[in-house]
Structures are given as C-alpha cells and as structure tokens.
N, C-alpha and C. Protein backbone atom coordinates (compact mmCIF):
# COMPACT_ATOMS: atom_id res chain seq x y z
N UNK A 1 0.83 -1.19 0.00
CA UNK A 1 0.00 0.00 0.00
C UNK A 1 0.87 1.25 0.00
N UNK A 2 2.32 1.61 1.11
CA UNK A 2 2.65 2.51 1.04
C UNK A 2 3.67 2.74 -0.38
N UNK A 3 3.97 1.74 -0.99
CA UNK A 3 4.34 1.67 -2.56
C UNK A 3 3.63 2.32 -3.50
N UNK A 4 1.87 1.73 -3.44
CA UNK A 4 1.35 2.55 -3.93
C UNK A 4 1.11 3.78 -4.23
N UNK A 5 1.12 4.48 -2.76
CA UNK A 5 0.87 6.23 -2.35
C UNK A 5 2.75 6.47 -2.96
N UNK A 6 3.77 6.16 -2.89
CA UNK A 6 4.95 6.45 -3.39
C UNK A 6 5.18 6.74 -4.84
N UNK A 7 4.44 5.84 -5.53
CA UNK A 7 4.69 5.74 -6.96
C UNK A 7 2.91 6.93 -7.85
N UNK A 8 1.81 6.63 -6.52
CA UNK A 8 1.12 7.66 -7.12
C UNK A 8 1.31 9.07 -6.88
N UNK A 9 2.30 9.05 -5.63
CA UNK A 9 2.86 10.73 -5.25
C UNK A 9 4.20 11.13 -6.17
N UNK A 10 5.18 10.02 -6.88
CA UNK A 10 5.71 10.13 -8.03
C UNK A 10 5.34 11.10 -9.69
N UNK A 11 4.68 10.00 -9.79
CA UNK A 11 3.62 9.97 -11.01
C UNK A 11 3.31 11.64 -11.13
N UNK A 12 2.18 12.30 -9.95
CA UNK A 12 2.02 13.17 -9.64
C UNK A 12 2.80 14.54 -9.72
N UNK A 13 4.65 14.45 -9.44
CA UNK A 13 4.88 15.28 -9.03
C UNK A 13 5.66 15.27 -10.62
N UNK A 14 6.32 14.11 -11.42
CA UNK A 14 6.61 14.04 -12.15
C UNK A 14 5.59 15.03 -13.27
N UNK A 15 4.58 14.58 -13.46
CA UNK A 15 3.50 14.95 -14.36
C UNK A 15 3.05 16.67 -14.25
N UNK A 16 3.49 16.76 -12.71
CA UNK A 16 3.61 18.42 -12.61
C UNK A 16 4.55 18.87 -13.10
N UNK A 17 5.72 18.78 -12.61
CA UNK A 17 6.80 19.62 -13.31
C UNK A 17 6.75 19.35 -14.75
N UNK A 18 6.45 18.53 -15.60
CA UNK A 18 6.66 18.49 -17.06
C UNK A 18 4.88 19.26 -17.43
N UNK A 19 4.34 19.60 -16.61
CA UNK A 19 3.07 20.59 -17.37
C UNK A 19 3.41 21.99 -17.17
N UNK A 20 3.93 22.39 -15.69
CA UNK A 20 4.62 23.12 -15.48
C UNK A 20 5.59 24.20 -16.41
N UNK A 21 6.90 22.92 -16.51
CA UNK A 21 7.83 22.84 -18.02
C UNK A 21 7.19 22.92 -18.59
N UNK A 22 6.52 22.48 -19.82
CA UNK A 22 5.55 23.54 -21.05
C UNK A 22 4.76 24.23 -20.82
N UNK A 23 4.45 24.75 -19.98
CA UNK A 23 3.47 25.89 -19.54
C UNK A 23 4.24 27.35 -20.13
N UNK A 24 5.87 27.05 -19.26
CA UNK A 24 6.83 28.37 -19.44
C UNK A 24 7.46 28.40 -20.94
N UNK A 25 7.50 27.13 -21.22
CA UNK A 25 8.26 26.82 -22.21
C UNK A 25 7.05 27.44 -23.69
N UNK A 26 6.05 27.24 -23.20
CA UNK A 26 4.78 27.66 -24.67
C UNK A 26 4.81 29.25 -24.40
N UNK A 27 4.68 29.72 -23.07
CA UNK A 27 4.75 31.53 -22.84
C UNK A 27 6.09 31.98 -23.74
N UNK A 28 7.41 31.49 -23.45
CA UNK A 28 7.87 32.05 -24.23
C UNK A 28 8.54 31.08 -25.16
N UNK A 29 7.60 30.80 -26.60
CA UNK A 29 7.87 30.69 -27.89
C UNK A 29 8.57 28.90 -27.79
N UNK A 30 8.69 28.51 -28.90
CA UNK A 30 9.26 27.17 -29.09
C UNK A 30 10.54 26.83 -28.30
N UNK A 31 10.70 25.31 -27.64
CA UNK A 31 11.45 24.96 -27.01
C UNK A 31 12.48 24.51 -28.35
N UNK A 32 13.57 24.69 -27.44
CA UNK A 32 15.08 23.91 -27.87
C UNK A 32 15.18 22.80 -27.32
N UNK A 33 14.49 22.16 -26.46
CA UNK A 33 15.02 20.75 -25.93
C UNK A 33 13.59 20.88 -25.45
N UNK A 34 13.19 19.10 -24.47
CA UNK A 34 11.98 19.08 -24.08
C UNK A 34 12.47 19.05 -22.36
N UNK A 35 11.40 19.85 -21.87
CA UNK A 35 11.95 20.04 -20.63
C UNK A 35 11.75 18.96 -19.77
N UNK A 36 12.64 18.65 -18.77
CA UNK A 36 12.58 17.00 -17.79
C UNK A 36 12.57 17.19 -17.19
N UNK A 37 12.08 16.34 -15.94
CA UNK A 37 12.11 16.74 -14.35
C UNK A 37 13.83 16.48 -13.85
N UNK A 38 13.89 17.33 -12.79
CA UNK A 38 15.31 17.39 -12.31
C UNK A 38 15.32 16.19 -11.20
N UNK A 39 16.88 15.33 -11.48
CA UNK A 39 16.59 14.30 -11.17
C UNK A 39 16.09 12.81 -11.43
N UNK A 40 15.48 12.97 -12.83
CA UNK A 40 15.48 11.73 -13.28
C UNK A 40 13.68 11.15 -12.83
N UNK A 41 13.87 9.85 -13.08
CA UNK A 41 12.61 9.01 -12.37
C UNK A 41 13.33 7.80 -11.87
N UNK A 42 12.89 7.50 -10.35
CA UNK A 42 13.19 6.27 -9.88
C UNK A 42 13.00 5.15 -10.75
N UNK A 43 13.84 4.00 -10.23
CA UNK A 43 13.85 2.96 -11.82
C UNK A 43 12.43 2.22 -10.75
N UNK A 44 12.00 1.09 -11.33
CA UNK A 44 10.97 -0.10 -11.03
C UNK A 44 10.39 -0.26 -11.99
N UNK A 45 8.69 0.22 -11.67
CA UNK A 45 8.05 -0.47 -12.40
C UNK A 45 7.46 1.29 -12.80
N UNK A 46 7.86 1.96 -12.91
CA UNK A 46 7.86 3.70 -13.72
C UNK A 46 7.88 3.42 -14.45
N UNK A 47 8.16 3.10 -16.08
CA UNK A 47 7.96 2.80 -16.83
C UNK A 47 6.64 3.42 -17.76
N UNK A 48 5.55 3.24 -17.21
CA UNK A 48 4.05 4.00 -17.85
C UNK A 48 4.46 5.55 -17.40
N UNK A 49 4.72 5.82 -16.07
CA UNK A 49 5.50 7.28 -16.02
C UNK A 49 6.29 7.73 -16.81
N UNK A 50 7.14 7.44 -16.94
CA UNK A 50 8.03 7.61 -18.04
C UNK A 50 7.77 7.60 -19.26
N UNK A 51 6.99 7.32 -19.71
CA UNK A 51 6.23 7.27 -21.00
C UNK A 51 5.27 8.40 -20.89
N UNK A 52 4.81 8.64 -20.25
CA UNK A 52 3.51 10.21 -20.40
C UNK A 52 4.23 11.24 -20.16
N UNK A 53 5.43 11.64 -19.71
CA UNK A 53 6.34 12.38 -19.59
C UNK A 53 6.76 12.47 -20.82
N UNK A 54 7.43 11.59 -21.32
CA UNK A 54 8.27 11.43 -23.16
C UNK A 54 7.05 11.17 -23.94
N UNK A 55 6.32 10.60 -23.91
CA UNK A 55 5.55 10.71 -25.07
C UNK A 55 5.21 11.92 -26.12
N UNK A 56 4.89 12.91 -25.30
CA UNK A 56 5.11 14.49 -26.75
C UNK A 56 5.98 14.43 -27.42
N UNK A 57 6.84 13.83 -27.14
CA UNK A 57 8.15 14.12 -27.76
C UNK A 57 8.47 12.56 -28.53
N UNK A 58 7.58 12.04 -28.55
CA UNK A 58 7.83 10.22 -29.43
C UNK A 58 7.78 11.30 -31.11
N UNK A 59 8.48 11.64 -31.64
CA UNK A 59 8.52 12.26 -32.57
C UNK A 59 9.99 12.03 -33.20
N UNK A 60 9.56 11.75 -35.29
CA UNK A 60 10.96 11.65 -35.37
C UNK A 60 12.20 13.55 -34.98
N UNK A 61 11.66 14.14 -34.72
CA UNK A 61 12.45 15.17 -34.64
C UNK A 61 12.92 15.19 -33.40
N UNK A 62 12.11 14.70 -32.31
CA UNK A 62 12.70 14.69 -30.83
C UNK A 62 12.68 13.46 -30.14
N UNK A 63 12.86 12.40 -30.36
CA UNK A 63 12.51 11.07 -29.73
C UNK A 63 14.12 11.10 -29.48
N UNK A 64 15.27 11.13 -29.72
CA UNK A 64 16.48 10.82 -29.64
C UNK A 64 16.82 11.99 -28.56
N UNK A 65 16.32 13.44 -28.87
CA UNK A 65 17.22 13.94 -27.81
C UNK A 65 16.33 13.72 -26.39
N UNK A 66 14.95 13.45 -26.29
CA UNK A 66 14.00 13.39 -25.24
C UNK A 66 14.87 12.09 -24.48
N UNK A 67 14.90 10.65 -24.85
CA UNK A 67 14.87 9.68 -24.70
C UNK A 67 16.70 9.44 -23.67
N UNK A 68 17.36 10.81 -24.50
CA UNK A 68 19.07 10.88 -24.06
C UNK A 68 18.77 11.41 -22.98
N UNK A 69 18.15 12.72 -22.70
CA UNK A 69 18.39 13.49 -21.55
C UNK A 69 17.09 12.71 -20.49
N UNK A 70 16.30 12.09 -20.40
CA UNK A 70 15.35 11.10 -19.47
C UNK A 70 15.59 9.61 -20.37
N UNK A 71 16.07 8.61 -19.87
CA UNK A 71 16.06 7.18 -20.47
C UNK A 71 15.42 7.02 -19.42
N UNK A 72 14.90 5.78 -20.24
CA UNK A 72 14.04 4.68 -19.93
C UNK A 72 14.54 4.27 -18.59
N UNK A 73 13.65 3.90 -17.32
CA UNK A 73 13.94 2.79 -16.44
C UNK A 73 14.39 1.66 -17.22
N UNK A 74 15.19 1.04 -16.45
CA UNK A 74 16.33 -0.35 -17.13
C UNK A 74 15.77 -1.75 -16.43
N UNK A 75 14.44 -1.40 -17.20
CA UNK A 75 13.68 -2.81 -16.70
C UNK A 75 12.73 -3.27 -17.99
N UNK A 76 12.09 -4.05 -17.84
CA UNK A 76 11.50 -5.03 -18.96
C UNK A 76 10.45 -3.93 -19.45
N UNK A 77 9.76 -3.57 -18.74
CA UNK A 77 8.55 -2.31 -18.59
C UNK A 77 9.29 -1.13 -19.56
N UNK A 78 10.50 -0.29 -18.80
CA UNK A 78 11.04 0.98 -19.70
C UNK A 78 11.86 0.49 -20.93
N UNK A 79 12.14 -0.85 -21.42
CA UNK A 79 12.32 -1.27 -22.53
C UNK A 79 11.35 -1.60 -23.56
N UNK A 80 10.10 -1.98 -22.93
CA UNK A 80 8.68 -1.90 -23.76
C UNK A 80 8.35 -0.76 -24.04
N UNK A 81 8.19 0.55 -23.20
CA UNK A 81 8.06 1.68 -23.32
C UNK A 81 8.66 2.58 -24.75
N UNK A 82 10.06 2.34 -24.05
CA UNK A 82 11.12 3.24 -25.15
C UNK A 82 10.94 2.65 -26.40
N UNK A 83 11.03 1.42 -26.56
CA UNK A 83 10.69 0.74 -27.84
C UNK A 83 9.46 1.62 -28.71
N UNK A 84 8.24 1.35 -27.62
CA UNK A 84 7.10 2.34 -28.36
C UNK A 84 7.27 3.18 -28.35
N UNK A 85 7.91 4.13 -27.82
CA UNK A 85 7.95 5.46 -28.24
C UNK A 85 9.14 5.58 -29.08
N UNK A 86 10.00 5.10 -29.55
CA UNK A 86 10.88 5.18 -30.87
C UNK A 86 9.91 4.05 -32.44
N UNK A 87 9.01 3.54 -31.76
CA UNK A 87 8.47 3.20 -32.82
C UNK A 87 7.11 3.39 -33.18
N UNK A 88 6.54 4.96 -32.52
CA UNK A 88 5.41 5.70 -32.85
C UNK A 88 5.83 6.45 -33.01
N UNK A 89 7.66 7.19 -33.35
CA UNK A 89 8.07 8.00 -34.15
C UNK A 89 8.80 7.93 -35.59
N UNK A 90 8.35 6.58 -35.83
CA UNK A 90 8.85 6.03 -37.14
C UNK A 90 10.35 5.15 -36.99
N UNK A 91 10.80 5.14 -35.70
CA UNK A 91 12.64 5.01 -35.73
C UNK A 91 11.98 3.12 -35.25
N UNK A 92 11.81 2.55 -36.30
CA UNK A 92 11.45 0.79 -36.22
C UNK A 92 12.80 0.20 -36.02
N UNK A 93 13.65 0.69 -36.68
CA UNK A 93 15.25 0.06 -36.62
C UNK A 93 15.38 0.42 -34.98
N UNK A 94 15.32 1.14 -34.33
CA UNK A 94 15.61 1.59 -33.00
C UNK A 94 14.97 0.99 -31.66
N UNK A 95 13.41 1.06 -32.15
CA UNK A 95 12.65 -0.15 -31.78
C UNK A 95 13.31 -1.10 -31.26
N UNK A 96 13.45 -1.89 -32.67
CA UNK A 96 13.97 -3.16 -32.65
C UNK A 96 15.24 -3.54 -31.85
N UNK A 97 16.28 -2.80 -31.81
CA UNK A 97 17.06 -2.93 -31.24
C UNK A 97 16.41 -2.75 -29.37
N UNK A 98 16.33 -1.99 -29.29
CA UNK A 98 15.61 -2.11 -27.83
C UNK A 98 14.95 -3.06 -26.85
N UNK A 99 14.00 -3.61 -28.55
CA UNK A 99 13.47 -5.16 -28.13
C UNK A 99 14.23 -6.16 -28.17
N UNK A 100 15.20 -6.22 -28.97
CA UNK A 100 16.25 -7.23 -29.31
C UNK A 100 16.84 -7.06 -27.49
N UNK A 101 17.43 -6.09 -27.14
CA UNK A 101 17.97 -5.90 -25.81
C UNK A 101 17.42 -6.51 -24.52
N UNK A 102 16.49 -7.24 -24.73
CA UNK A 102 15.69 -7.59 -23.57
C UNK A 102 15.69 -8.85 -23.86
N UNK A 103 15.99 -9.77 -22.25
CA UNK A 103 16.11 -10.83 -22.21
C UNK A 103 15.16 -12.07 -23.19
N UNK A 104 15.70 -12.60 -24.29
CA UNK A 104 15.21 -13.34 -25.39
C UNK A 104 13.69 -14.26 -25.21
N UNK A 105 13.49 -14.44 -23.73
CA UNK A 105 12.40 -15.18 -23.10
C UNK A 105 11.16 -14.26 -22.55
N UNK A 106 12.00 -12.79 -22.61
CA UNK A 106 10.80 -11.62 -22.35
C UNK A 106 10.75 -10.81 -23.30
N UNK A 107 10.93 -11.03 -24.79
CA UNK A 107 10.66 -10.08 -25.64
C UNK A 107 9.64 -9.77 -26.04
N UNK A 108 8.74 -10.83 -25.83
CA UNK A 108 7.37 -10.94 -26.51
C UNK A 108 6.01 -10.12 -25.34
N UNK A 109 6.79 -9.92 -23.91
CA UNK A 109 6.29 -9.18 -23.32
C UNK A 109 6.71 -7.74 -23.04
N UNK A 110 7.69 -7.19 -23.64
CA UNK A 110 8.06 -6.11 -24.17
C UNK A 110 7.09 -5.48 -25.40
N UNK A 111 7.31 -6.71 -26.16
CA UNK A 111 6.57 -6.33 -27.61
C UNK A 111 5.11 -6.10 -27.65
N UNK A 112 4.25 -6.65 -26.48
CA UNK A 112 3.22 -6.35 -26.19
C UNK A 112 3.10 -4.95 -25.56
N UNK A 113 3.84 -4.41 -25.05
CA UNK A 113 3.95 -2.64 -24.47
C UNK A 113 3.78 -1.98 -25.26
N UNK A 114 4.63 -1.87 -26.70
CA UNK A 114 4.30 -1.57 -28.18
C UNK A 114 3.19 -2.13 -28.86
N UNK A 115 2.76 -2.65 -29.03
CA UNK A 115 1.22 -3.15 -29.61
C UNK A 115 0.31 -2.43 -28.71
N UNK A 116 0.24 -2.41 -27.19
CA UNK A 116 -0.76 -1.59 -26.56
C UNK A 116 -0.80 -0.11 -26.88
N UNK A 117 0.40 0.60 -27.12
CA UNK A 117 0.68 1.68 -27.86
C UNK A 117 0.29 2.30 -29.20
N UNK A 118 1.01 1.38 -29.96
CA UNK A 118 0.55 1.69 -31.37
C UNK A 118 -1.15 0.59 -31.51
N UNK A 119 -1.67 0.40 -31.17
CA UNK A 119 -2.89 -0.40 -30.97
C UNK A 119 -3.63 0.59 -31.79
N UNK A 120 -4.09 2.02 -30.86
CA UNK A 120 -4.72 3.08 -31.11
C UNK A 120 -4.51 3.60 -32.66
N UNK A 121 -3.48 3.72 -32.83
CA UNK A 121 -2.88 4.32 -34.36
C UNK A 121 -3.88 3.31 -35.25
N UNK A 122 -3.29 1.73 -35.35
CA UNK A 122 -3.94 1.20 -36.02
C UNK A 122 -5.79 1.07 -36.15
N UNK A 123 -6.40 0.90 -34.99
CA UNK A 123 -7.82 1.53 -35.24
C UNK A 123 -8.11 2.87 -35.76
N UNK A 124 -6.87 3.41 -35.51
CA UNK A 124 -7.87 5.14 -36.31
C UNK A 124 -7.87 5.08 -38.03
N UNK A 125 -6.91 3.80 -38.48
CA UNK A 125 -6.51 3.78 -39.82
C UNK A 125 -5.27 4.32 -40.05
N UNK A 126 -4.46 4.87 -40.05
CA UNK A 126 -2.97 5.16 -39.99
C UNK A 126 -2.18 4.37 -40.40
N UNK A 127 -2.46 3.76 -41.60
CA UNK A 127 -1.87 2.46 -41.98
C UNK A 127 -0.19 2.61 -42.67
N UNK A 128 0.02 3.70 -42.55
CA UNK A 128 1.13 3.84 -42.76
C UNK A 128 2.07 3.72 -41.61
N UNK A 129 1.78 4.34 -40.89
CA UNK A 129 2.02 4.37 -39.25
C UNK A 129 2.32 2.74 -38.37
N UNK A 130 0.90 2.11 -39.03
CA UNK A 130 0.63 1.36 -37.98
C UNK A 130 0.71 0.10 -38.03
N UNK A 131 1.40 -0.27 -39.45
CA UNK A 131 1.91 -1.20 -40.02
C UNK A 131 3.09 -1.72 -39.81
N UNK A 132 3.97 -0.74 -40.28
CA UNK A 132 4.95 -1.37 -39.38
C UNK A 132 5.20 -1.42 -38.06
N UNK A 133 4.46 -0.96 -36.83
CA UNK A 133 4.60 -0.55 -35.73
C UNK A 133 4.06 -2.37 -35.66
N UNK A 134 2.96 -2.76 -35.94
CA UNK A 134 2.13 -4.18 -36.01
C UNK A 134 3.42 -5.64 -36.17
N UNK A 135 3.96 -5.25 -37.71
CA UNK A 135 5.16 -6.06 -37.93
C UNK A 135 5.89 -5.91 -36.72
N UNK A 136 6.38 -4.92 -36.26
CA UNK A 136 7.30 -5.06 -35.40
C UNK A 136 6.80 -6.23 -34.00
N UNK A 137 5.63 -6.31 -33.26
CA UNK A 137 5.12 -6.73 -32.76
C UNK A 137 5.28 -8.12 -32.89
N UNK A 138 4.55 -8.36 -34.30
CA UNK A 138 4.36 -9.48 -34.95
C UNK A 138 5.55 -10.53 -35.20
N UNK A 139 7.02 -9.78 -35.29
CA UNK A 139 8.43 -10.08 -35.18
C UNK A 139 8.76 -10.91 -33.72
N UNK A 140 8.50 -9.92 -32.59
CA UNK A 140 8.71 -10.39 -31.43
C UNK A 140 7.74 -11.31 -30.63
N UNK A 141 6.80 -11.32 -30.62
CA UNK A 141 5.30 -11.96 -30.43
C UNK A 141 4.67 -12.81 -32.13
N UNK A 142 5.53 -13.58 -32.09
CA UNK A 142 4.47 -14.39 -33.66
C UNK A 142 3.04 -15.10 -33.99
N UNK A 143 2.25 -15.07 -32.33
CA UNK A 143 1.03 -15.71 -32.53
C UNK A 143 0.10 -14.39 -32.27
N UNK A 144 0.79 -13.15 -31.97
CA UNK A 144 -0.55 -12.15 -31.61
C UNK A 144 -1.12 -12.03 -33.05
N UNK A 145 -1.96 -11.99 -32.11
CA UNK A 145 -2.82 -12.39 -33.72
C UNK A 145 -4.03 -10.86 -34.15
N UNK A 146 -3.92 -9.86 -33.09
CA UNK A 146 -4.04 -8.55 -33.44
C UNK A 146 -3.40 -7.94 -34.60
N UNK A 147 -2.03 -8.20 -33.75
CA UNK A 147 -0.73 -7.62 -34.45
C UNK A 147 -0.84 -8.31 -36.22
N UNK A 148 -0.95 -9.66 -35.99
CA UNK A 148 -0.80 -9.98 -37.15
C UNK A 148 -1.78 -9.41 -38.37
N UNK A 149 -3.21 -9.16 -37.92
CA UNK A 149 -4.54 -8.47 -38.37
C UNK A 149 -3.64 -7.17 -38.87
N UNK A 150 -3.52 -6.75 -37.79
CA UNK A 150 -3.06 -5.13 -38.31
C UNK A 150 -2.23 -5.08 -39.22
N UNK A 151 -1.12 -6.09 -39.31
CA UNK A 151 -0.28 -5.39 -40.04
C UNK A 151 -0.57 -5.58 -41.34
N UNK A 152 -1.72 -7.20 -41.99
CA UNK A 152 -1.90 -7.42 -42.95
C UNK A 152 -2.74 -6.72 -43.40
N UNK A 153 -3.72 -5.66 -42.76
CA UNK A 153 -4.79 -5.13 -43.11
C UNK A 153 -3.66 -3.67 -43.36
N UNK A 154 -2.85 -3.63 -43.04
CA UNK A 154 -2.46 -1.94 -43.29
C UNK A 154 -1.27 -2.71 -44.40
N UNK A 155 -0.88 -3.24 -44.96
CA UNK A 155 -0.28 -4.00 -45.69
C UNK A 155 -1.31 -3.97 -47.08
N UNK A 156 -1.97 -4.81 -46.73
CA UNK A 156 -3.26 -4.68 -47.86
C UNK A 156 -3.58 -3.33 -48.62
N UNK A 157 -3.73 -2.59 -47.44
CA UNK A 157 -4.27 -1.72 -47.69
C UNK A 157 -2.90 -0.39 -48.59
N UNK A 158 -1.52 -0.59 -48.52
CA UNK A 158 -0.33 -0.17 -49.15
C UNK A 158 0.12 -0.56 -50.18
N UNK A 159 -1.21 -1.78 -50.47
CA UNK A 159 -0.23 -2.48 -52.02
C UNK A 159 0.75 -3.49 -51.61
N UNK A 160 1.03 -4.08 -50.24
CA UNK A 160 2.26 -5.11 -50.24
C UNK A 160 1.43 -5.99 -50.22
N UNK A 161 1.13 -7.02 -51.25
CA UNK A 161 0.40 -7.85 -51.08
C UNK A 161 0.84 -9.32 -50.52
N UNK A 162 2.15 -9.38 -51.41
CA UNK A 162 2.73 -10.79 -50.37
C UNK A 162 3.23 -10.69 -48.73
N UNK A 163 3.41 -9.48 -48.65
CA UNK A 163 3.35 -9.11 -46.85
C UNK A 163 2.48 -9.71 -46.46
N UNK A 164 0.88 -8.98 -46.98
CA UNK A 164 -0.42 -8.75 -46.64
C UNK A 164 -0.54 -10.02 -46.17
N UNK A 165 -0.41 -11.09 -47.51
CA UNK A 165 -0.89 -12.45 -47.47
C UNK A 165 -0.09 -13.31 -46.45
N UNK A 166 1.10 -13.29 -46.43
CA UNK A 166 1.52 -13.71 -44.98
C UNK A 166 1.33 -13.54 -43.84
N UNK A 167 0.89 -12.22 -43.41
CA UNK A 167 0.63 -12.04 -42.06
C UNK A 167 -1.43 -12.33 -41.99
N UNK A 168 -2.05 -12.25 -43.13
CA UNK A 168 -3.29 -12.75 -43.13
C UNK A 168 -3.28 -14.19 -42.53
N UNK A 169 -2.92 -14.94 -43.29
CA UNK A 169 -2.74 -16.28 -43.11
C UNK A 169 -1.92 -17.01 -42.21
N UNK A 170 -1.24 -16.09 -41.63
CA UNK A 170 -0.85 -16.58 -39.99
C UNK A 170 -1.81 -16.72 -38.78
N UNK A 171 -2.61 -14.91 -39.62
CA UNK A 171 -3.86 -14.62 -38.43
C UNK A 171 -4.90 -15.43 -38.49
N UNK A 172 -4.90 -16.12 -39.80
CA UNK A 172 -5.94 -17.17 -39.81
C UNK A 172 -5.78 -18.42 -39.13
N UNK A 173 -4.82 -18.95 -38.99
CA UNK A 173 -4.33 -19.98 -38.29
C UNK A 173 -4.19 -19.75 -36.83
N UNK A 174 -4.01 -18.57 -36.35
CA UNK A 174 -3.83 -18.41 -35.12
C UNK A 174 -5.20 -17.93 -34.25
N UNK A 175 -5.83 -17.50 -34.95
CA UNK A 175 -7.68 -16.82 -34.65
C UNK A 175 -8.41 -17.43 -35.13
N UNK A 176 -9.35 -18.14 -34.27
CA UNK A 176 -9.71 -19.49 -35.08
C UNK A 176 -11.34 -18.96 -34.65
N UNK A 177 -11.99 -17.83 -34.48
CA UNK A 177 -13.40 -17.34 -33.83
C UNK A 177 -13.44 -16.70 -35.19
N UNK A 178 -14.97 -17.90 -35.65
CA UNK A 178 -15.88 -16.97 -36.90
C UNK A 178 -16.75 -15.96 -35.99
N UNK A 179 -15.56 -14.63 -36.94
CA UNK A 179 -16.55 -13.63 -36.41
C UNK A 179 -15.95 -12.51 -37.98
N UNK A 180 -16.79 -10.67 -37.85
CA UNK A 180 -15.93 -10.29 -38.87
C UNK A 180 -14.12 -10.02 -38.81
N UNK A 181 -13.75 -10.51 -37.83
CA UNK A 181 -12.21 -10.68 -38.28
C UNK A 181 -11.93 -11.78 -38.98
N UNK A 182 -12.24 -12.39 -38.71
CA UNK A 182 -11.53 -13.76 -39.67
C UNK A 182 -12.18 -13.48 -41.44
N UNK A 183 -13.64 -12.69 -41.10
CA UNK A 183 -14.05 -12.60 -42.55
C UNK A 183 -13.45 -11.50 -43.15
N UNK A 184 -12.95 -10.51 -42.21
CA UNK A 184 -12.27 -9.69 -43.18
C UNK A 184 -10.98 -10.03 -43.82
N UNK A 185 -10.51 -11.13 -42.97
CA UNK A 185 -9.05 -11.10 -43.47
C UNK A 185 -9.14 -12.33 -44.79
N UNK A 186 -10.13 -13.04 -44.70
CA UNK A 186 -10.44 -13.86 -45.75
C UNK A 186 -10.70 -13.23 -47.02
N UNK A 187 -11.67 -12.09 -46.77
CA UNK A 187 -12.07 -10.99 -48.11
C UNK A 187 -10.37 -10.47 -48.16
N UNK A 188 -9.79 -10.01 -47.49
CA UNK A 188 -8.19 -9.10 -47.99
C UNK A 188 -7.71 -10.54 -48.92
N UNK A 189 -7.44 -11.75 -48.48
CA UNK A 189 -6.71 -12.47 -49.10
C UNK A 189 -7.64 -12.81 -50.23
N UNK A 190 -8.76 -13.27 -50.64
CA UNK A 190 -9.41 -13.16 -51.83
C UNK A 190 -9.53 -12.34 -52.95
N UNK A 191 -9.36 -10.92 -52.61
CA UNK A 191 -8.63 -9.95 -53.11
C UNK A 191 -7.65 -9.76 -53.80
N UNK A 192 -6.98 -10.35 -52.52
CA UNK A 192 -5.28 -10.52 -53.67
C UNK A 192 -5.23 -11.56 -54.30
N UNK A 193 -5.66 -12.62 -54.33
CA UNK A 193 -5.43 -13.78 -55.35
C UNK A 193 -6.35 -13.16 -56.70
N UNK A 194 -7.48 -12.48 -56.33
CA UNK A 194 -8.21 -12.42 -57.62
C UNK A 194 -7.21 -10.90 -58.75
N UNK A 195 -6.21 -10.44 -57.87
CA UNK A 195 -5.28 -9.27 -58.52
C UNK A 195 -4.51 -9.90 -59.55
C-alpha cells in the first residue's frame, strides 16, 4: 500500500513539473530541448510514467534527444516503453534494437507494451504508421494475432500484397473465432489472389 501512495505521489509530481515545463516553455515561444524533471525518475516499475512524460516528444524530430536526456527505467517495462515510443516515431530500426535488448524469453512481453501503444494508431486507420509498428510486434510476439490483423490489413491496404498475405494467413491460423475478423481477413486475401 505505502508503494502505492509512493509511486502515485511520483507519477504526480513528475506529471507536474513536465506541465509546469511547457506551460513556461509555450509563454515564451518554441522549445530547444523538451523540458525533464530534475533528477530523473526512480527505476521499477515507472515505466508508464516515463512514457507520459516522453511521449510528446515520441517524434521523429525529438525522440532521440527526449529519450538521451530522461532514459528509460532499465527494466523489462522501460524497454517496452522506449521501444514504443521510438516506434510511434517512425525510428522501427531503433525499436527493434531495444526489443532485441531484452532478455530473449521476455521479448514478446516487451513487444506487447508496443502493440498496446501503437494499438490506437492502427484503429484510427494510420496504416502507414501502424503497419509497421504491427510487424514489429508481430516479429517479437508471432502468434498475436491482433498484431498480425493489423499489419496485414495496413499492408493490404499499401499495395504489399505478399506481406499482406503472410501475415493474413498466420492470423488465420492463429484466430480461429468466426466472427468479422476472420471474414475480413479472408475478403483481404481473396482480393489478392483475384489481382
């Protein structure tokens, strides 16, 4: 319990000073760097902290210097994190490496931190976005079978059709509930054979 009140009086004070920090930082005119709390964030299970803090800044123009001056907690959690937020700024090579960095038996629960992330992208349609964010997933985790949906449906939907059809037909094998997912991904692959 008193963990709890620690990490929600964290959270809290963290989330102030970085509203704080752009409060002054928007009065006067565009920042040069993104402003961080002084001090850092305790490592554990911070991680989701650390991520609503950096997240404005998951951008390819600032994800590298945000990510240098506040890194990730050095746990399974701020390696899922950083991953998604270098790979909801387009940096997938960077991603990957991140996920690669995490113990080979917990990658796939890393890779799920990123899928809960880019999840959103892919329902809004962002298939440019959210495709490879899906692959990436789909790399580290090979039976999610979300991931696999997404990426063939934003695949499909780009013209890669032998992508498309591979990650369809994984999801078919792995999602075995007639419902409209399985029929949509049946119509995408019918599609492409009839191309």
């Amino acid at each position: 319990m008193l963990r709890l009140h620690y990490l929600a009086g964290l959270a809290f004070l963290v989330l102030s000073l970085a509203a704080v920090s752009l409060r002054e930082t928007r009065s006067d005119g565009p920042r040069a760097e993104p402003p961080m709390p002084a001090g850092g964030l305790a490592s554990g299970t911070d991680g989701a902290i650390w991520f609503q803090v950096v997240k404005p800044f998951c951008n390819a123009l600032e994800v590298e210097s945000a990510t240098t001056r506040l890194p990730a907690p050095h746990t399974l959690e701020g390696s899922g994190y950083a991953a998604a937020c270098f790979a909801i700024a387009g940096r997938i090579d960077r991603a990957r490496e991140l996920l690669e960095a995490v113990e080979p038996a917990h990658r796939w629960r890393a890779a799920g931190i990123v899928f809960e992330i880019g999840h959103p992208i892919a329902d809004a349609g962002d298939d440019r976005s959210a495709g490879p964010i899906m692959e990436l997933v789909a790399e580290f985790w090979p039976n999610h079978y979300m991931a696999l949906y997404h990426a063939g449906a934003a695949e499909f939907d780009l013209g890669q059709t032998e992508r498309a059809r591979a990650h369809l037909q994984a999801f078919l094998k792995t999602y075995d509930v007639e419902d409209g997912w399985r029929e949509s991904a049946r119509d995408m692959l019918s599609r492409i054979d009839r191309r």
